[in-house]
Protein backbone atom coordinates (compact mmCIF):
# COMPACT_ATOMS: atom_id res chain seq x y z
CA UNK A 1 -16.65 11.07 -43.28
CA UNK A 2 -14.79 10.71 -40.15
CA UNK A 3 -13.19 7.76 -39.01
CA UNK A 4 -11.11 6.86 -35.67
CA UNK A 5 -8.62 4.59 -35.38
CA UNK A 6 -10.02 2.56 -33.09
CA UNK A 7 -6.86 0.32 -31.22
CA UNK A 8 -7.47 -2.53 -29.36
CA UNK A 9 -6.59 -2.80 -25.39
CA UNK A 10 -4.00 -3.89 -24.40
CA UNK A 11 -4.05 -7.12 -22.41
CA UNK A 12 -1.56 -7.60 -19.50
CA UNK A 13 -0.43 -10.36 -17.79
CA UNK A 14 -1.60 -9.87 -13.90
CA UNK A 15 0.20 -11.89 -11.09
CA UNK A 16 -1.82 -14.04 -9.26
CA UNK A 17 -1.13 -12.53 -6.35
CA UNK A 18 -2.92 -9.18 -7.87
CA UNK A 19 -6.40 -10.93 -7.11
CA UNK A 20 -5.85 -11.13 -3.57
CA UNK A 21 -5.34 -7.82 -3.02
CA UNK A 22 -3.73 -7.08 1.03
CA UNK A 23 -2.40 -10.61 0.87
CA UNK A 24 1.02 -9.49 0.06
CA UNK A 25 4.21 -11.80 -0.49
CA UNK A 26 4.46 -14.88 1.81
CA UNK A 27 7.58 -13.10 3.40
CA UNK A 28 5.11 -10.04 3.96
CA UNK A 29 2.13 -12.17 5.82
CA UNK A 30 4.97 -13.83 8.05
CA UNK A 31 6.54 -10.05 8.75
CA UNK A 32 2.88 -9.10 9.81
CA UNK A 33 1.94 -12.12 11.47
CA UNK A 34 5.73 -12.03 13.84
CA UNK A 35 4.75 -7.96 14.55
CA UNK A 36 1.12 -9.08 15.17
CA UNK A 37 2.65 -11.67 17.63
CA UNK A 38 4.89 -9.61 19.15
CA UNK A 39 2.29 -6.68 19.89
CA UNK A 40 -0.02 -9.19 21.49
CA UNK A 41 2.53 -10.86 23.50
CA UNK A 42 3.56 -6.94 24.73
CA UNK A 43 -0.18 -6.38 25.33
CA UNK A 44 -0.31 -9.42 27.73
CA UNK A 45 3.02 -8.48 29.44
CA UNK A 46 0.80 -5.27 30.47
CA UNK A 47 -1.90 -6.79 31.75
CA UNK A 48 0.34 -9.49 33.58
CA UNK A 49 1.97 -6.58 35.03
CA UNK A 50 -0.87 -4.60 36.15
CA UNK A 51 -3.34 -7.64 37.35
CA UNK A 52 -4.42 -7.48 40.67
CA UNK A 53 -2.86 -3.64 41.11
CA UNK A 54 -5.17 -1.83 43.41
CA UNK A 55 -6.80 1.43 40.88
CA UNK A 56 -4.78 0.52 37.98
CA UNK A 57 -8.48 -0.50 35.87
CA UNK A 58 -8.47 2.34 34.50
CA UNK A 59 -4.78 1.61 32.82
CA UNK A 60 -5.86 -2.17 32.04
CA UNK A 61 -8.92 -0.62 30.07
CA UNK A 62 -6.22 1.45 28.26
CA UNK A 63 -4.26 -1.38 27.68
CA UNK A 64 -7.04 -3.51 26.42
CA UNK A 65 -8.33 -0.58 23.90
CA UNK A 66 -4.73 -0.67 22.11
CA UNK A 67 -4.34 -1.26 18.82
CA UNK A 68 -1.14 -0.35 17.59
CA UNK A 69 2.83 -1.20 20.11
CA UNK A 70 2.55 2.93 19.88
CA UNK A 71 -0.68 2.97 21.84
CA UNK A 72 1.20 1.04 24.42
CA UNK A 73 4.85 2.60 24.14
CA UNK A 74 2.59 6.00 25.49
CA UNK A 75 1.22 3.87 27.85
CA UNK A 76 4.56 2.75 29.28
CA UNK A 77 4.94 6.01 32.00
CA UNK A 78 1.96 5.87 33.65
CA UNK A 79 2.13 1.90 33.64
CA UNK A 80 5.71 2.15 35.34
CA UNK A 81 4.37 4.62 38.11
CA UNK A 82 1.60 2.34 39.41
CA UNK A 83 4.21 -0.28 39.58
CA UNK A 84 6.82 2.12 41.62
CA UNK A 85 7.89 0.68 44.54
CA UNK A 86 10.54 -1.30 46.65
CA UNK A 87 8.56 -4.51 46.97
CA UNK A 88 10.26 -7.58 45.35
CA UNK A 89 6.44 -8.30 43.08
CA UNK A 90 6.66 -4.87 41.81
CA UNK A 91 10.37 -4.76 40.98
CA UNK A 92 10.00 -8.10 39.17
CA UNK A 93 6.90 -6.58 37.16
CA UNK A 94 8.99 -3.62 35.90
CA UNK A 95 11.94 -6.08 34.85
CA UNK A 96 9.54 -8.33 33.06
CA UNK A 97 7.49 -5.06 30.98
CA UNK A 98 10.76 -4.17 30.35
CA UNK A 99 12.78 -6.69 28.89
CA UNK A 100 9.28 -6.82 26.68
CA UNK A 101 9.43 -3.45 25.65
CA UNK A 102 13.15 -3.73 24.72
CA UNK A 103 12.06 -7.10 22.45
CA UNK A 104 9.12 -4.82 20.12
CA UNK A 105 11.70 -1.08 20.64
CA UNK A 106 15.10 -2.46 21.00
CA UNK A 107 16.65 0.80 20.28
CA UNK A 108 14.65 2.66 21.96
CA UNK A 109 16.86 2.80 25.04
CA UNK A 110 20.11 3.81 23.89
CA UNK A 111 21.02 7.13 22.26
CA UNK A 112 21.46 7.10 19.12
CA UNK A 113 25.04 7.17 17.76
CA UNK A 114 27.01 7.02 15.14
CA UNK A 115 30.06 5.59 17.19
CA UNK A 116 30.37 1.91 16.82
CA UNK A 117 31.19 -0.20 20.26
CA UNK A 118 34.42 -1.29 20.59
């Protein structure tokens, strides 16, 4: 005669949040929400930039179609060149995609360092 020792499962206690799965922490859904804000807000400082540029559709179809700040960061060259130019409009375009850029890739810019300022 064989027997098995049959034991019992063990029953664990399961968070709450474990039946919402994705949901995350309330810190993480405010950390997503502030980088979803800040992509969109970059997304609409391209197409500010590039409205009523003469052939840049192609670009604002690009721009559109992103879905990640990367898709735009590769964007950022050929953006800059159909804004290249002395007139005041243009310049003030570039300063305005840029200070954007620098507020999703702030350290993106400078070299990186392990000097501290002084």
């Amino acid at each position: 005669m064989h027997t098995h020792n049959h034991t019992p499962p063990v029953l664990q206690h399961v968070a709450p949040r474990d039946f919402t799965p994705g949901a995350g922490l309330p810190g993480d859904r405010s950390a997503r929400f502030a980088a979803r804000q800040a992509f969109v807000s970059l997304k609409l400082s391209y197409l500010q930039a590039l409205e009523t540029l003469p052939d840049a559709e192609w670009l604002r179809v690009q721009v559109r179609a992103a879905e990640e700040p990367v898709d735009l960061w590769l964007l950022r060259a050929p953006v800059f060149a159909a804004l290249n130019g002395m007139d005041s409009g243009l310049r003030t375009r570039r300063q305005l995609l840029r200070r954007s850029l620098d507020s999703v890739f702030p350290d993106l810019d400078s070299p990186a360092s392990d000097f501290a300022p002084f």
